[in-house]
PDB file of N, CA and C in Angstrom:
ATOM      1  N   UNK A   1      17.261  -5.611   4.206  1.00  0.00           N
ATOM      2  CA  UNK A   1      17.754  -4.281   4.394  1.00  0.00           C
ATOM      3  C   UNK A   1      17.208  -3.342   3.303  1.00  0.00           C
ATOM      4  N   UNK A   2      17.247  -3.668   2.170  1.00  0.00           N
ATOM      5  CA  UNK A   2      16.058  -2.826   1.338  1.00  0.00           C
ATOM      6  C   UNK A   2      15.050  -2.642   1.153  1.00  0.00           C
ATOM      7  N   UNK A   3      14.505  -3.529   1.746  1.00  0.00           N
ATOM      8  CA  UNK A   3      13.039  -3.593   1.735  1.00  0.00           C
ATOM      9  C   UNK A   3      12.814  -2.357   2.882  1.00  0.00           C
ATOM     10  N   UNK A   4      13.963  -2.546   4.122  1.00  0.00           N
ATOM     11  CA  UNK A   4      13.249  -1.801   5.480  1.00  0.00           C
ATOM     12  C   UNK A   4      14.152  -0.163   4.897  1.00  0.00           C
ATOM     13  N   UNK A   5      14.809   0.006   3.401  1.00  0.00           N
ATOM     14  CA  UNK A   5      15.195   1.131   3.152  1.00  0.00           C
ATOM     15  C   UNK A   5      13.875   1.947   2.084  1.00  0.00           C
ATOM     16  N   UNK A   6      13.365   1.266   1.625  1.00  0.00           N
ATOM     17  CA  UNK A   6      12.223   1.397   0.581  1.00  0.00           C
ATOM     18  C   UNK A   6      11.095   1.750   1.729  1.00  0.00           C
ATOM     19  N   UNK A   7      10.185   0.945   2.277  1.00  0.00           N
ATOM     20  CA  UNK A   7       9.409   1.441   3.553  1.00  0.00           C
ATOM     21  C   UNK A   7       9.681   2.579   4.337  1.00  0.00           C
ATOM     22  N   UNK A   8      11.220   2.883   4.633  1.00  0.00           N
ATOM     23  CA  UNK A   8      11.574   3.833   5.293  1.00  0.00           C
ATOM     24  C   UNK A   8      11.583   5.426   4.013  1.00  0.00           C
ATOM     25  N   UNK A   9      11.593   5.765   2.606  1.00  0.00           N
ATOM     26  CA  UNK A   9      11.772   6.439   2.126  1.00  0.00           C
ATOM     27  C   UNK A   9      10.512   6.754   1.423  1.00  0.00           C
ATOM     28  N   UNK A  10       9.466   5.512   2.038  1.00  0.00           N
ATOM     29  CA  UNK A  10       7.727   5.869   2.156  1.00  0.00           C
ATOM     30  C   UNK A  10       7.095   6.668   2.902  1.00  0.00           C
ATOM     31  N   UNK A  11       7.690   5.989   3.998  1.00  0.00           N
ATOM     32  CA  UNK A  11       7.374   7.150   4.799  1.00  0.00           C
ATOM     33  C   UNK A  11       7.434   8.324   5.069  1.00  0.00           C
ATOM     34  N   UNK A  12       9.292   8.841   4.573  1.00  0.00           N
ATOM     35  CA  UNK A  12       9.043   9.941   4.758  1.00  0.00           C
ATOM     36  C   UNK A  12       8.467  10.590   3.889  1.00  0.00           C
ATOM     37  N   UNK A  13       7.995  10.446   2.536  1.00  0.00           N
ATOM     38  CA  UNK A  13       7.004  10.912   1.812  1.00  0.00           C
ATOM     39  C   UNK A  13       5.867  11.347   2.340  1.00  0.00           C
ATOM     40  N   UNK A  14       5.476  10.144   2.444  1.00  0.00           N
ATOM     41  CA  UNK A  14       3.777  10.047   3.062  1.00  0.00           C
ATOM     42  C   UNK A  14       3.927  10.957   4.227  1.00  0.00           C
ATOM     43  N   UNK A  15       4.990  11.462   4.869  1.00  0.00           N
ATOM     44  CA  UNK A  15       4.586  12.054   6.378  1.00  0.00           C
ATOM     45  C   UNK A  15       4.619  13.239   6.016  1.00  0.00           C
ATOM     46  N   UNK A  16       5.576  14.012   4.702  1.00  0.00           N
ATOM     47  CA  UNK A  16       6.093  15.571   4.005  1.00  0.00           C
ATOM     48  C   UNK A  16       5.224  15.579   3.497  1.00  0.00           C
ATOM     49  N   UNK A  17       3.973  14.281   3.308  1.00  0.00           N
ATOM     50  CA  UNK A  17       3.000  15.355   2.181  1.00  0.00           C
ATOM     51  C   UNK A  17       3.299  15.376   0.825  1.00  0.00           C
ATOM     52  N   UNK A  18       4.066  14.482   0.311  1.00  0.00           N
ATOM     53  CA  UNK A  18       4.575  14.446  -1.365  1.00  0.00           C
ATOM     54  C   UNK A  18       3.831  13.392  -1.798  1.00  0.00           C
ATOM     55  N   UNK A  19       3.685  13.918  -3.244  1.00  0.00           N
ATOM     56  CA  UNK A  19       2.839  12.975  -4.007  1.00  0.00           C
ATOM     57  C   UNK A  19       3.621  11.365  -4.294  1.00  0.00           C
ATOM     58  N   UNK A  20       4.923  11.630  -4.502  1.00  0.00           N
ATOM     59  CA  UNK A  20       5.692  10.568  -4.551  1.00  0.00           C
ATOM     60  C   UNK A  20       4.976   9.562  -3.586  1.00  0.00           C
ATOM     61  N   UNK A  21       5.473   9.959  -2.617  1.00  0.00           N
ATOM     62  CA  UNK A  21       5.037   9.181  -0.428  1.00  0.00           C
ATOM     63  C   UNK A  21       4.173   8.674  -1.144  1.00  0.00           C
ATOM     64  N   UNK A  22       2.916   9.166  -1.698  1.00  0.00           N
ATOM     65  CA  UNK A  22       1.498   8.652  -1.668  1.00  0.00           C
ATOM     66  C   UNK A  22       1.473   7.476  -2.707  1.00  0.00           C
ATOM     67  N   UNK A  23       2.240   7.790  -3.636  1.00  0.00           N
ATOM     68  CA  UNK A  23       2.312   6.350  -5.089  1.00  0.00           C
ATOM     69  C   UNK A  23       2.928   5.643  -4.359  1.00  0.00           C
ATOM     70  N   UNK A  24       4.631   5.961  -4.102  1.00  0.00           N
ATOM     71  CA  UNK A  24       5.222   4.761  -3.322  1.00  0.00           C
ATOM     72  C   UNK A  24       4.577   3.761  -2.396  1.00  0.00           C
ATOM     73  N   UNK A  25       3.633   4.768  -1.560  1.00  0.00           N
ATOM     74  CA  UNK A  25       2.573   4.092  -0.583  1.00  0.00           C
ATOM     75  C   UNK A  25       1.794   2.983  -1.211  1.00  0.00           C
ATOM     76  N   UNK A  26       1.302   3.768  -1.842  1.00  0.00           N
ATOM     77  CA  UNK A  26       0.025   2.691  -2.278  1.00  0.00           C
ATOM     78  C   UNK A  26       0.578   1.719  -3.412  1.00  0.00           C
ATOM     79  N   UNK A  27       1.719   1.790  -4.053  1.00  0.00           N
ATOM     80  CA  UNK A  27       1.937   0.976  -4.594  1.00  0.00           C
ATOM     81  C   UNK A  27       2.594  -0.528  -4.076  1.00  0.00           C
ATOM     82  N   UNK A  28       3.182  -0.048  -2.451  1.00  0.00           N
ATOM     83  CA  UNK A  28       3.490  -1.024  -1.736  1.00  0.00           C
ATOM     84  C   UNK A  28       2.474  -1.625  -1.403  1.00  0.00           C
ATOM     85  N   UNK A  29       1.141  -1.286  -0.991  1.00  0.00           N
ATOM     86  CA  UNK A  29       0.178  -1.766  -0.302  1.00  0.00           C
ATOM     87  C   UNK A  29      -0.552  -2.694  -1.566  1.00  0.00           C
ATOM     88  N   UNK A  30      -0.802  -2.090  -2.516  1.00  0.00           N
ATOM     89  CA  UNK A  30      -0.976  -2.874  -3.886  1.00  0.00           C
ATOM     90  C   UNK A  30      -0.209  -4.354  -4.080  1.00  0.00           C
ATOM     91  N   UNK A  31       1.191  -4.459  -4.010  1.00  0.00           N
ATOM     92  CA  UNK A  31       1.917  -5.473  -4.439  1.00  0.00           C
ATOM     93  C   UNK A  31       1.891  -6.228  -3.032  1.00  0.00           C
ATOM     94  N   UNK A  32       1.707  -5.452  -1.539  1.00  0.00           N
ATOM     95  CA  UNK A  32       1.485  -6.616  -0.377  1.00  0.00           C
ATOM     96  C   UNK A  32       0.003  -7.385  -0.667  1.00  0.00           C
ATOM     97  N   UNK A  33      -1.380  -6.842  -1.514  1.00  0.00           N
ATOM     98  CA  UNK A  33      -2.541  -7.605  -2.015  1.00  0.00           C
ATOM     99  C   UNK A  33      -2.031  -8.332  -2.474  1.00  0.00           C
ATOM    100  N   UNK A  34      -1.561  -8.320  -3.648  1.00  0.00           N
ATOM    101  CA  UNK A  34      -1.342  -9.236  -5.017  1.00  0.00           C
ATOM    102  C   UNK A  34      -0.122 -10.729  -4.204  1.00  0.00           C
ATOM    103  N   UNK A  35       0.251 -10.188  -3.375  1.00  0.00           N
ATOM    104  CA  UNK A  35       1.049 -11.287  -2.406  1.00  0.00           C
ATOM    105  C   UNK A  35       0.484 -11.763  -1.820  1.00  0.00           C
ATOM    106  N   UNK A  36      -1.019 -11.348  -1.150  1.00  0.00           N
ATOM    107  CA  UNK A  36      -1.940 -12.244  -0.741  1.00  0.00           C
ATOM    108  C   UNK A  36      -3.197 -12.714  -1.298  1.00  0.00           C
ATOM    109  N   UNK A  37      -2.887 -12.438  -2.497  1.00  0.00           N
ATOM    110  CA  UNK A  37      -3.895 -13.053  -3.172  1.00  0.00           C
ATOM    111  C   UNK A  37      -3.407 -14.408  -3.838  1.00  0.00           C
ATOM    112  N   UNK A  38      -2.099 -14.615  -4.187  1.00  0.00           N
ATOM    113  CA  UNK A  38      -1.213 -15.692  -4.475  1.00  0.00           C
ATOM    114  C   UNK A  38      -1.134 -16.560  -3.584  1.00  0.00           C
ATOM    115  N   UNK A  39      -1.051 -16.329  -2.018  1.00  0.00           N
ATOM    116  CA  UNK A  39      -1.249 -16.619  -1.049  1.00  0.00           C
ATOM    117  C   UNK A  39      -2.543 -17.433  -0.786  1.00  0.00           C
ATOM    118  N   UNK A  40      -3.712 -16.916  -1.067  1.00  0.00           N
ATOM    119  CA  UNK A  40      -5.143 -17.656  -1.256  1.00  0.00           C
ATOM    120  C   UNK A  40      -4.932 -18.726  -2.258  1.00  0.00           C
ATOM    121  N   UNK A  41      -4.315 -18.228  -3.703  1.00  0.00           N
ATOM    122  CA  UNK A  41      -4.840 -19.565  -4.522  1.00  0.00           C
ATOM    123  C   UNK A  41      -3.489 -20.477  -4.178  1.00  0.00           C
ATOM    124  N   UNK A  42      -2.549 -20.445  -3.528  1.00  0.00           N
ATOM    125  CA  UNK A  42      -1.624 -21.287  -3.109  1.00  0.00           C
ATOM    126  C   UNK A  42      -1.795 -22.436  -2.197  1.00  0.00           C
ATOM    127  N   UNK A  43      -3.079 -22.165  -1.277  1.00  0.00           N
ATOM    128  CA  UNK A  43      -3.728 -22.758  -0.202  1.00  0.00           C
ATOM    129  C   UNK A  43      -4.426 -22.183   0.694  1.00  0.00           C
ATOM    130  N   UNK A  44      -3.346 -21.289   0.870  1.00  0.00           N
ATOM    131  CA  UNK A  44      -3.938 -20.363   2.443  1.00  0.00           C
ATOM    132  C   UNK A  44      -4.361 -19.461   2.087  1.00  0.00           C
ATOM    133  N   UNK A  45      -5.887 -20.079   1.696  1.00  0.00           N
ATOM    134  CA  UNK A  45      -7.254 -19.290   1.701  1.00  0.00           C
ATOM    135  C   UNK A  45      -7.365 -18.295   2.922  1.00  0.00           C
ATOM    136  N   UNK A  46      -7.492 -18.893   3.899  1.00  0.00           N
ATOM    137  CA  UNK A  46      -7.818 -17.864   4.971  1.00  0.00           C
ATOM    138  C   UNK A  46      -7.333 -16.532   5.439  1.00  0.00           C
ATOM    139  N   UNK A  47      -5.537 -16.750   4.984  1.00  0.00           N
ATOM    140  CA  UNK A  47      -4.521 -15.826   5.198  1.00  0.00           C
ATOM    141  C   UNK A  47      -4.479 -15.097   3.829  1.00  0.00           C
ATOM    142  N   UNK A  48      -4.454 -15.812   3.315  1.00  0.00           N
ATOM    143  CA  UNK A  48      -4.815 -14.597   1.711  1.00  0.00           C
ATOM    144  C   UNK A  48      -6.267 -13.748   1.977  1.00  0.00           C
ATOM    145  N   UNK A  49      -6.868 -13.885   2.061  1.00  0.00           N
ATOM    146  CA  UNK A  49      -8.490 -13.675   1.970  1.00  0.00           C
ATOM    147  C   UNK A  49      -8.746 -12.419   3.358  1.00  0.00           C
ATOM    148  N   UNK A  50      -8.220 -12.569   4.366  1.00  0.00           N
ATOM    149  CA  UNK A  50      -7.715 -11.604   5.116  1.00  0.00           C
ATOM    150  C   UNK A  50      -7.112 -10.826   4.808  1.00  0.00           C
ATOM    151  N   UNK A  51      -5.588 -10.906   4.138  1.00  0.00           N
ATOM    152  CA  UNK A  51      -4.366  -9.751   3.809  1.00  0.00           C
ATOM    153  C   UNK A  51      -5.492  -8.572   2.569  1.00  0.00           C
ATOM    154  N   UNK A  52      -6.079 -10.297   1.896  1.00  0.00           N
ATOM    155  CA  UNK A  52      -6.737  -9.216   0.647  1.00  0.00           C
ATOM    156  C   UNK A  52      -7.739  -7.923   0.986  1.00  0.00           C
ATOM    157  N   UNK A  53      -8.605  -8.188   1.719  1.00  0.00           N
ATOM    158  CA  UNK A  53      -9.483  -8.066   2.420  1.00  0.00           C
ATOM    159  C   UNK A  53      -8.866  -6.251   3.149  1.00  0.00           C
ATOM    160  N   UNK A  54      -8.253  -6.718   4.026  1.00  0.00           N
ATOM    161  CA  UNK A  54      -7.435  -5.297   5.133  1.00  0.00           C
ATOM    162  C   UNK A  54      -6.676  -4.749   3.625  1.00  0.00           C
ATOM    163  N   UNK A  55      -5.748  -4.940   2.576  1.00  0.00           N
ATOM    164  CA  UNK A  55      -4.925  -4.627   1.599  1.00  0.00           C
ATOM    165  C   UNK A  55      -6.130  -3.458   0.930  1.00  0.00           C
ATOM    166  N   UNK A  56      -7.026  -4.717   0.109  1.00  0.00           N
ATOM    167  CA  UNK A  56      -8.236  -3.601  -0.600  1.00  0.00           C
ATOM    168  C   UNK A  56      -8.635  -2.829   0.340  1.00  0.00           C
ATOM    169  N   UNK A  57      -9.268  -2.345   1.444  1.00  0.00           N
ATOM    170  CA  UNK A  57      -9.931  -1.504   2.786  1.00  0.00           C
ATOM    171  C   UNK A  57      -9.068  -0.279   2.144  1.00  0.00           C
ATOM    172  N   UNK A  58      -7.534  -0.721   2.786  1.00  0.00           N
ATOM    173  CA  UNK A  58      -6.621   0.595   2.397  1.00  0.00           C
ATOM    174  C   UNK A  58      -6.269   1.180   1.331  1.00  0.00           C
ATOM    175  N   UNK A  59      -6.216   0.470   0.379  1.00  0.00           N
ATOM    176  CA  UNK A  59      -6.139   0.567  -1.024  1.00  0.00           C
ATOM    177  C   UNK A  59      -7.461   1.477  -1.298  1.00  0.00           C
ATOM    178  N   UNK A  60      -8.248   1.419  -0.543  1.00  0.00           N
ATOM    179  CA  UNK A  60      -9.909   2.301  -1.110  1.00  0.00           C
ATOM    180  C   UNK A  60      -9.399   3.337  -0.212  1.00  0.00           C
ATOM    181  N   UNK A  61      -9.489   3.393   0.666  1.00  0.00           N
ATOM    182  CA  UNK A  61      -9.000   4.798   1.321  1.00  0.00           C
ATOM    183  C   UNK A  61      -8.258   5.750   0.733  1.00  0.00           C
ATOM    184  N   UNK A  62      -6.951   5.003   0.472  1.00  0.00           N
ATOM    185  CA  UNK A  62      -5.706   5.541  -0.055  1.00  0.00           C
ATOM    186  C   UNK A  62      -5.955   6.189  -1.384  1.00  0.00           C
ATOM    187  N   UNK A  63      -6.729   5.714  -2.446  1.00  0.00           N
ATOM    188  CA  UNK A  63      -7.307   6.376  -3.400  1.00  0.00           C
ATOM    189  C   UNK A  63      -8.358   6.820  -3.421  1.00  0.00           C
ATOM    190  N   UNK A  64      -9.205   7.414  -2.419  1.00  0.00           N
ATOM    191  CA  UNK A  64      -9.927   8.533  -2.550  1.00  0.00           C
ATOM    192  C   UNK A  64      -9.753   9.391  -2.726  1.00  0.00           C
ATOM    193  N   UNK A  65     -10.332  10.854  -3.354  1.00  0.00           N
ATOM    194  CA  UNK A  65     -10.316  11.878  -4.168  1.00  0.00           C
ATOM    195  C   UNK A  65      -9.691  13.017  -2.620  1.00  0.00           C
ATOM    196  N   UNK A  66     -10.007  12.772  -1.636  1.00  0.00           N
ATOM    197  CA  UNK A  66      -9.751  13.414  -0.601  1.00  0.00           C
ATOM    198  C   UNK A  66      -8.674  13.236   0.216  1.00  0.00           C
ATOM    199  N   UNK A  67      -8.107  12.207  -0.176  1.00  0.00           N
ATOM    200  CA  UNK A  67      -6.712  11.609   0.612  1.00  0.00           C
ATOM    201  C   UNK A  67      -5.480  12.002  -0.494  1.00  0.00           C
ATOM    202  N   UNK A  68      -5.865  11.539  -1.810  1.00  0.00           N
ATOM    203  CA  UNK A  68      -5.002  11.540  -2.624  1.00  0.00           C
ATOM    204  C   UNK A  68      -4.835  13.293  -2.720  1.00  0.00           C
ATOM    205  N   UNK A  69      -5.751  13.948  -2.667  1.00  0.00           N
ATOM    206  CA  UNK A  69      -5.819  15.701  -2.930  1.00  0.00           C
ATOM    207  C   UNK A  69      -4.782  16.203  -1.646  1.00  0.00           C
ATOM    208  N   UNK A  70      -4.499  15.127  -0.841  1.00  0.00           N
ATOM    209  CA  UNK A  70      -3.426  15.610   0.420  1.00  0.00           C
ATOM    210  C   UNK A  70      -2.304  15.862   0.525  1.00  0.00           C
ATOM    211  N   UNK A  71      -2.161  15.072  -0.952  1.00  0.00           N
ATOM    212  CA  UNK A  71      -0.417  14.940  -0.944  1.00  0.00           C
ATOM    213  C   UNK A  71      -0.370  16.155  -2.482  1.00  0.00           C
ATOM    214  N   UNK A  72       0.847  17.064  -2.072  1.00  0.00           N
ATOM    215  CA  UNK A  72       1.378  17.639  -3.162  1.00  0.00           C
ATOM    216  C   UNK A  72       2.845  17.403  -4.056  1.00  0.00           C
ATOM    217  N   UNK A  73       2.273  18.018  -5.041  1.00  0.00           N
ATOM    218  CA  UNK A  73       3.124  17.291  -6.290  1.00  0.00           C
ATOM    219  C   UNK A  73       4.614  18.357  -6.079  1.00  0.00           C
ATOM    220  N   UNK A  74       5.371  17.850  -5.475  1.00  0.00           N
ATOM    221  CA  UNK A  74       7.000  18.374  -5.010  1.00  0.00           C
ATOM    222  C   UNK A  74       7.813  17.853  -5.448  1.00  0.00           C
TER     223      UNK A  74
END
């Protein structure tokens, strides 16, 4: 239930356009990597190595100079 209250108070960030939305964002997407990267050296190479994989993609997006310039500081 907190987890789906935390996701839910991402979003509405990320959807108003606040700089908050955008850290909260990416800081979730950050700590879902680092969960699959634990995931790889745990065994499941394949499923780590994937999450990491799609995690970093967005993680590069998400901090570009043009995405991050989207959200304002409110």
């Amino acid at each position: 239930m907190v987890l789906s209250a935390l996701l839910c108070a991402a979003s509405v960030g990320w959807f108003r356009r606040r700089y908050w939305g955008w850290v909260f964002g990416t800081t979730i997407i950050a700590i879902n990597a680092a969960g699959d990267l634990i995931n790889g050296v745990m065994g499941e190479w394949l499923k780590g190595a994937v999450g990491v994989a799609i995690a970093g993609l967005l993680l590069i997006y998400m901090t570009r100079s043009g995405v991050r310039n989207y959200f304002t500081a409110k």
